[in-house]
C-alpha atoms as a PDB file:
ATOM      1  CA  UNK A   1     -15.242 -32.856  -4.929  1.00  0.00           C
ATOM      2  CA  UNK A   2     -15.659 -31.413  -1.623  1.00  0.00           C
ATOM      3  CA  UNK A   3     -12.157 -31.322  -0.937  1.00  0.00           C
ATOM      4  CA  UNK A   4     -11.655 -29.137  -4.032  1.00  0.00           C
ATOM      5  CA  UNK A   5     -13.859 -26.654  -2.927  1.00  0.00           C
ATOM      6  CA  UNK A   6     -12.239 -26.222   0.004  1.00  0.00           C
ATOM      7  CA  UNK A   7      -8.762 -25.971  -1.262  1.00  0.00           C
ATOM      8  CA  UNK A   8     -10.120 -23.396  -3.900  1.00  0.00           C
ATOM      9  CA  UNK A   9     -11.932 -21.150  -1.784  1.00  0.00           C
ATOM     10  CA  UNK A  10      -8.494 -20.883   0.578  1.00  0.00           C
ATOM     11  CA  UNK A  11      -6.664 -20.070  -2.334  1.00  0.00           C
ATOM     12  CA  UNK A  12      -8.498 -17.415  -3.509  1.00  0.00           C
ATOM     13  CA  UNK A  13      -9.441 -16.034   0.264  1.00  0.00           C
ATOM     14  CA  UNK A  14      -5.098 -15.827   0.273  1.00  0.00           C
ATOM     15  CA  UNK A  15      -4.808 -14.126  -2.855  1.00  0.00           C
ATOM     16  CA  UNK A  16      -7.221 -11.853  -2.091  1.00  0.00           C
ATOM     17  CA  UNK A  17      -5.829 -10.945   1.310  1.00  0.00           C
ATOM     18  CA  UNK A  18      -2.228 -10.889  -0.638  1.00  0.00           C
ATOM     19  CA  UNK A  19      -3.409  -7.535  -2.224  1.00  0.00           C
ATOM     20  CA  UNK A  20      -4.716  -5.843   0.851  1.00  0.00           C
ATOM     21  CA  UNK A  21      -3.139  -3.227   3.319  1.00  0.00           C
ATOM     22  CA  UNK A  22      -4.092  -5.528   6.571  1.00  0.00           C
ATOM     23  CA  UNK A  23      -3.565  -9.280   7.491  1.00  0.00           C
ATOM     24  CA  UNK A  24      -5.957 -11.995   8.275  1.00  0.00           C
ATOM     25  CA  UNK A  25      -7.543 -10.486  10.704  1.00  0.00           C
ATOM     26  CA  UNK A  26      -8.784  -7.467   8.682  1.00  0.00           C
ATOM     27  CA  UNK A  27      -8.762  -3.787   8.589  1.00  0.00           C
ATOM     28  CA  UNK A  28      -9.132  -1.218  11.683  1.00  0.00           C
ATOM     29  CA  UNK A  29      -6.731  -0.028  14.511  1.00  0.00           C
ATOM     30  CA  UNK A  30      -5.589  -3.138  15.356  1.00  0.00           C
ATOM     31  CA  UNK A  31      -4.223  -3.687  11.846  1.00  0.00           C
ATOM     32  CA  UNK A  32      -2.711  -0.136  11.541  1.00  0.00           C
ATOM     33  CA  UNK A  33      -0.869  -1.091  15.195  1.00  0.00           C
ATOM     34  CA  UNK A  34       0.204  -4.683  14.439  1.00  0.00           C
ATOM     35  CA  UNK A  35       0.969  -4.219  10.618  1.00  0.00           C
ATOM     36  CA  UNK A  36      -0.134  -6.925   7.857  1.00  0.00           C
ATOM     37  CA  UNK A  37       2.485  -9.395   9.414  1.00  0.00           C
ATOM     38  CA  UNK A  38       2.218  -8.585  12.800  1.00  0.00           C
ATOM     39  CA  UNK A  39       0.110 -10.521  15.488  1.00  0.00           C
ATOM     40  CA  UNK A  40      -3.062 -10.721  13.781  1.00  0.00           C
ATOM     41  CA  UNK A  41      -4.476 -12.156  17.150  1.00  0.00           C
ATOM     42  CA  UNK A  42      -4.086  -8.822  19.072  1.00  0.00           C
ATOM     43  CA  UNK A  43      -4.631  -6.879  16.186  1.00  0.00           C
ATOM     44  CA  UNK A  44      -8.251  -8.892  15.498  1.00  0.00           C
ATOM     45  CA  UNK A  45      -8.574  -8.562  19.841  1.00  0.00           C
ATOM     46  CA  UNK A  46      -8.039  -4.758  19.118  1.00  0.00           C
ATOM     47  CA  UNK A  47     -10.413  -4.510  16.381  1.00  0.00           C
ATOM     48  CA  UNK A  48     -13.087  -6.321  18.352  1.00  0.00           C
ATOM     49  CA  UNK A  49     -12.799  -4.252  21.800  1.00  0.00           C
ATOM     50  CA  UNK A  50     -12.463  -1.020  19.962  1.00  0.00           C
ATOM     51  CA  UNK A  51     -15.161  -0.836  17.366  1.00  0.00           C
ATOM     52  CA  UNK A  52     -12.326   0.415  14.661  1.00  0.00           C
ATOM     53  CA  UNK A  53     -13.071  -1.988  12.496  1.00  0.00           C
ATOM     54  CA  UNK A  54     -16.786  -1.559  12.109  1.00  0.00           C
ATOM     55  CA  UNK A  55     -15.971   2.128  11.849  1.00  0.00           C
ATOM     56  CA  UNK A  56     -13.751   1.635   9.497  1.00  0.00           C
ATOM     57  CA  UNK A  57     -15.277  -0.277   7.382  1.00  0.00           C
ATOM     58  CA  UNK A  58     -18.208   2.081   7.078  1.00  0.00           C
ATOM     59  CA  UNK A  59     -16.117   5.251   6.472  1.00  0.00           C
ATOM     60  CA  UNK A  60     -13.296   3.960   4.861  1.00  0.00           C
ATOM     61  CA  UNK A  61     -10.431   4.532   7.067  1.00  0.00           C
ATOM     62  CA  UNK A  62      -7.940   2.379   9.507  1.00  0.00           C
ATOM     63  CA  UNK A  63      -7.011   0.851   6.326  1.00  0.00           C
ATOM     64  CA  UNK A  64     -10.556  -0.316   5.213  1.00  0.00           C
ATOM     65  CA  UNK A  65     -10.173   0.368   1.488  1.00  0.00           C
ATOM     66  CA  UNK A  66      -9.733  -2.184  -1.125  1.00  0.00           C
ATOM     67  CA  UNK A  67      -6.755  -2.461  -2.938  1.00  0.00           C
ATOM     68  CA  UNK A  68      -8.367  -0.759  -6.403  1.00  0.00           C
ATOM     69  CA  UNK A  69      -9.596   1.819  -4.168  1.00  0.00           C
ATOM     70  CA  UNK A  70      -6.057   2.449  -3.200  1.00  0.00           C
ATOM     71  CA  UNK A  71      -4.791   2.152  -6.499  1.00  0.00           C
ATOM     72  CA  UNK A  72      -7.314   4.825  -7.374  1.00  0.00           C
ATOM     73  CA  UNK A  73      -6.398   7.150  -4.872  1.00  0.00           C
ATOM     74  CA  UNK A  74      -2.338   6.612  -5.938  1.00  0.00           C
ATOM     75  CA  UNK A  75      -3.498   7.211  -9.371  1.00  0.00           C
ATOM     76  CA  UNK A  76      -5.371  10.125  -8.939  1.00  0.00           C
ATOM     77  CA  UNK A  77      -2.942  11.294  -6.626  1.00  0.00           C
ATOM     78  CA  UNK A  78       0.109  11.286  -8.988  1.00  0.00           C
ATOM     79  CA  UNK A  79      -2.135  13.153 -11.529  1.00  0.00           C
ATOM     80  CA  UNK A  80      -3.223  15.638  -9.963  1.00  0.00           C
ATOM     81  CA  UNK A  81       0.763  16.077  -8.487  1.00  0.00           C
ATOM     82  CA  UNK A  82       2.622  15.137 -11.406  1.00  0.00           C
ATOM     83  CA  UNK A  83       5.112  18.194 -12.265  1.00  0.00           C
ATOM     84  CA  UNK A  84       5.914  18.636  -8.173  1.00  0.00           C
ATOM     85  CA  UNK A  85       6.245  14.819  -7.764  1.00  0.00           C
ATOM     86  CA  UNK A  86       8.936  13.763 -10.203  1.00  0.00           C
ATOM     87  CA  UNK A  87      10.832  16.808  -9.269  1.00  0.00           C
ATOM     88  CA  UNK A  88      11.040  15.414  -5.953  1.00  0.00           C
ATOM     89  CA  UNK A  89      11.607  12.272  -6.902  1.00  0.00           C
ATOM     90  CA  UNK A  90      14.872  13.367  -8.466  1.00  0.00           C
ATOM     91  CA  UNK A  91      15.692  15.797  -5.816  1.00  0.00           C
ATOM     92  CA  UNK A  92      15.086  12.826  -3.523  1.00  0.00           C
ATOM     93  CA  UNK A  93      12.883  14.912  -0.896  1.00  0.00           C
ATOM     94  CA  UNK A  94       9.773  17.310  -0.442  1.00  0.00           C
ATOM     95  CA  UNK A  95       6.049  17.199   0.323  1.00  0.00           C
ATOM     96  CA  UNK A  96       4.477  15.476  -2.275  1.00  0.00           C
ATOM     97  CA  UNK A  97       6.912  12.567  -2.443  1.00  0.00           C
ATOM     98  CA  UNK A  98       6.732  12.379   1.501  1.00  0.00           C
ATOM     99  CA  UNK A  99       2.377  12.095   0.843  1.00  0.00           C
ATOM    100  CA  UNK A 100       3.129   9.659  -1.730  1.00  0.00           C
ATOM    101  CA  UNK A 101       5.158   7.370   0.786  1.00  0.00           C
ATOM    102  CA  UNK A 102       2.494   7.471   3.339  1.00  0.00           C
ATOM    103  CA  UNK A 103       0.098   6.067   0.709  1.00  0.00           C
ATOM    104  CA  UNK A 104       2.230   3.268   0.098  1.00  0.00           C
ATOM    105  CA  UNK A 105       2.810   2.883   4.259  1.00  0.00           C
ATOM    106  CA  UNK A 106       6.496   3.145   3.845  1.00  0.00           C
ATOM    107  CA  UNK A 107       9.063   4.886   5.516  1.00  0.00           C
ATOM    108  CA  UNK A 108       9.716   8.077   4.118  1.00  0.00           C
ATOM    109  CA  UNK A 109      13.910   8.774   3.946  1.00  0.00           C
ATOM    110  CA  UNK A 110      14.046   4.688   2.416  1.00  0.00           C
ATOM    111  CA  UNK A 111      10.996   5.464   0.097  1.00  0.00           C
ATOM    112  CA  UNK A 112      12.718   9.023  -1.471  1.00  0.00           C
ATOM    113  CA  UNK A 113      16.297   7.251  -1.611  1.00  0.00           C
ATOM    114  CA  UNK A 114      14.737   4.507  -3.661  1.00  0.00           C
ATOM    115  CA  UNK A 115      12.806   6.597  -5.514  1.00  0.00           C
ATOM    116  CA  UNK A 116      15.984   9.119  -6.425  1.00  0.00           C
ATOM    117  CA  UNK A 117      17.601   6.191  -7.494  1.00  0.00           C
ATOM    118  CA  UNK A 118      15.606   4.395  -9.756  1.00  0.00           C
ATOM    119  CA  UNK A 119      13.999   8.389 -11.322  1.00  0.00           C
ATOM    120  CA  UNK A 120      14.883   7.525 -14.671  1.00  0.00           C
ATOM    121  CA  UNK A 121      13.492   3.903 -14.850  1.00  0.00           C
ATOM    122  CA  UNK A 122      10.093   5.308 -12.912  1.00  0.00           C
ATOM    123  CA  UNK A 123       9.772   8.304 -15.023  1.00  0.00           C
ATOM    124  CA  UNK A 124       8.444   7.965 -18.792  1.00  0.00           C
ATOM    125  CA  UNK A 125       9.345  10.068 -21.441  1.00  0.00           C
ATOM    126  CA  UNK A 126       5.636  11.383 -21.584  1.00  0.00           C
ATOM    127  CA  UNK A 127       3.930  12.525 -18.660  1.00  0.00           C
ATOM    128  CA  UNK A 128       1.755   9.158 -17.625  1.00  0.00           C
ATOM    129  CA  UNK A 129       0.736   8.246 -14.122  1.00  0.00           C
ATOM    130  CA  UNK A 130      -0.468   5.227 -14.427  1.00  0.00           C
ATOM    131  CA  UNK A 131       3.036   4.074 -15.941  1.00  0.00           C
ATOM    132  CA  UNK A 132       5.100   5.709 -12.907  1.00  0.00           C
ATOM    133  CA  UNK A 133       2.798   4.205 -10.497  1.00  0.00           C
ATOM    134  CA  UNK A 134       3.184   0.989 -12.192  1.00  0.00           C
ATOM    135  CA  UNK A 135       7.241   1.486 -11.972  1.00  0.00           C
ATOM    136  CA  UNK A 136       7.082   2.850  -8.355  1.00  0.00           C
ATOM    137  CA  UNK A 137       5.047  -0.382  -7.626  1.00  0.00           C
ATOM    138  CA  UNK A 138       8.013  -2.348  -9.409  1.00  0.00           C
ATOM    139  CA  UNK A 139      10.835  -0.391  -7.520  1.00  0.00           C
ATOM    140  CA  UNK A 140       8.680  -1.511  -4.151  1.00  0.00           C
ATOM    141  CA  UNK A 141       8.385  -4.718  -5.430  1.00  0.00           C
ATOM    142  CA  UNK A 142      12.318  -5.169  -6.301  1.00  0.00           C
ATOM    143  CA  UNK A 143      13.739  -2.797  -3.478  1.00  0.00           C
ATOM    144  CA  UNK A 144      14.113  -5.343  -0.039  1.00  0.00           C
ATOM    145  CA  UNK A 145      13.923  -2.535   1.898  1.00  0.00           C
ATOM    146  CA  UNK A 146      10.783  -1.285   0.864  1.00  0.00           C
ATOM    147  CA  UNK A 147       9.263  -4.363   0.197  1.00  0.00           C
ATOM    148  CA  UNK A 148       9.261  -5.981   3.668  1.00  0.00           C
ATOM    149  CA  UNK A 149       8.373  -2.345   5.373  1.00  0.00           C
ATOM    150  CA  UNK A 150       5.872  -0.869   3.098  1.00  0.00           C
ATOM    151  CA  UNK A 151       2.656  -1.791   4.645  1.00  0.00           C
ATOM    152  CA  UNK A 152      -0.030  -0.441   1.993  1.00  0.00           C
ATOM    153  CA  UNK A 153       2.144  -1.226  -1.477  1.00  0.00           C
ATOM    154  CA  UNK A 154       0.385  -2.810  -4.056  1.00  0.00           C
END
């Protein structure tokens, strides 16, 4: 029975990590230096000596947000952009798609060439952010590029 337990609660501590911007060794400078699959043992080392983390934690930044906070904030940020953002998206460049990268973490040039690429399958018919960020999420998800360098996607 024991040995149940313990195999559960490492399942669900990985699944939960799976949808955060930072690795095991959690949020702060460290983690915004070494990446989510970078040395977690320097980034946890960098954490610790620093005092990001606690920081961090407290105000929210050095990637101390939970992942529906961050969905939340992508949300809310394609709302409030919507008419500026898909026309960059099929221009393939400008400010608010460049913003919108850097909440995802990715690079921005790979980020806007994906995202001119795939403007018809991201953008609905009706204007609806939560179904572009749900296809942006889906070109991150499908794109290799994007997918192994976007440190924040979802």
């Amino acid at each position: 029975m024991k040995f149940i337990l313990v195999i559960s609660a490492i399942l669900m501590s990985s699944i939960a990590l799976a949808a955060k911007p930072y690795g095991m060794a959690g949020c702060g400078w460290g983690s915004q230096m070494m990446g989510k699959e970078g040395n977690q043992v320097l980034a946890a080392t960098t954490n610790g000596t620093s005092g990001t983390q606690t920081f961090g934690i407290s105000s929210g930044t050095s990637n101390c947000v939970t992942a529906s906070e961050q969905t939340a904030m992508i949300k809310n940020y394609i709302e409030a952009n919507y008419a500026s953002l898909v026309t960059d998206m099929a221009k393939g460049q400008g400010d608010t798609l460049n913003t919108l990268s850097k909440f995802y973490g990715c690079d921005t040039d790979a980020f806007a060439t994906e995202m001119k690429s795939n403007y018809e399958m991201i953008t609905p018919a009706k204007e609806n952010a939560t179904h572009v960020m749900v296809n942006v999420n889906k070109v991150i998800e499908d794109s290799a590029s994007l997918n192994s360098t976007c440190t924040h996607a979802l």
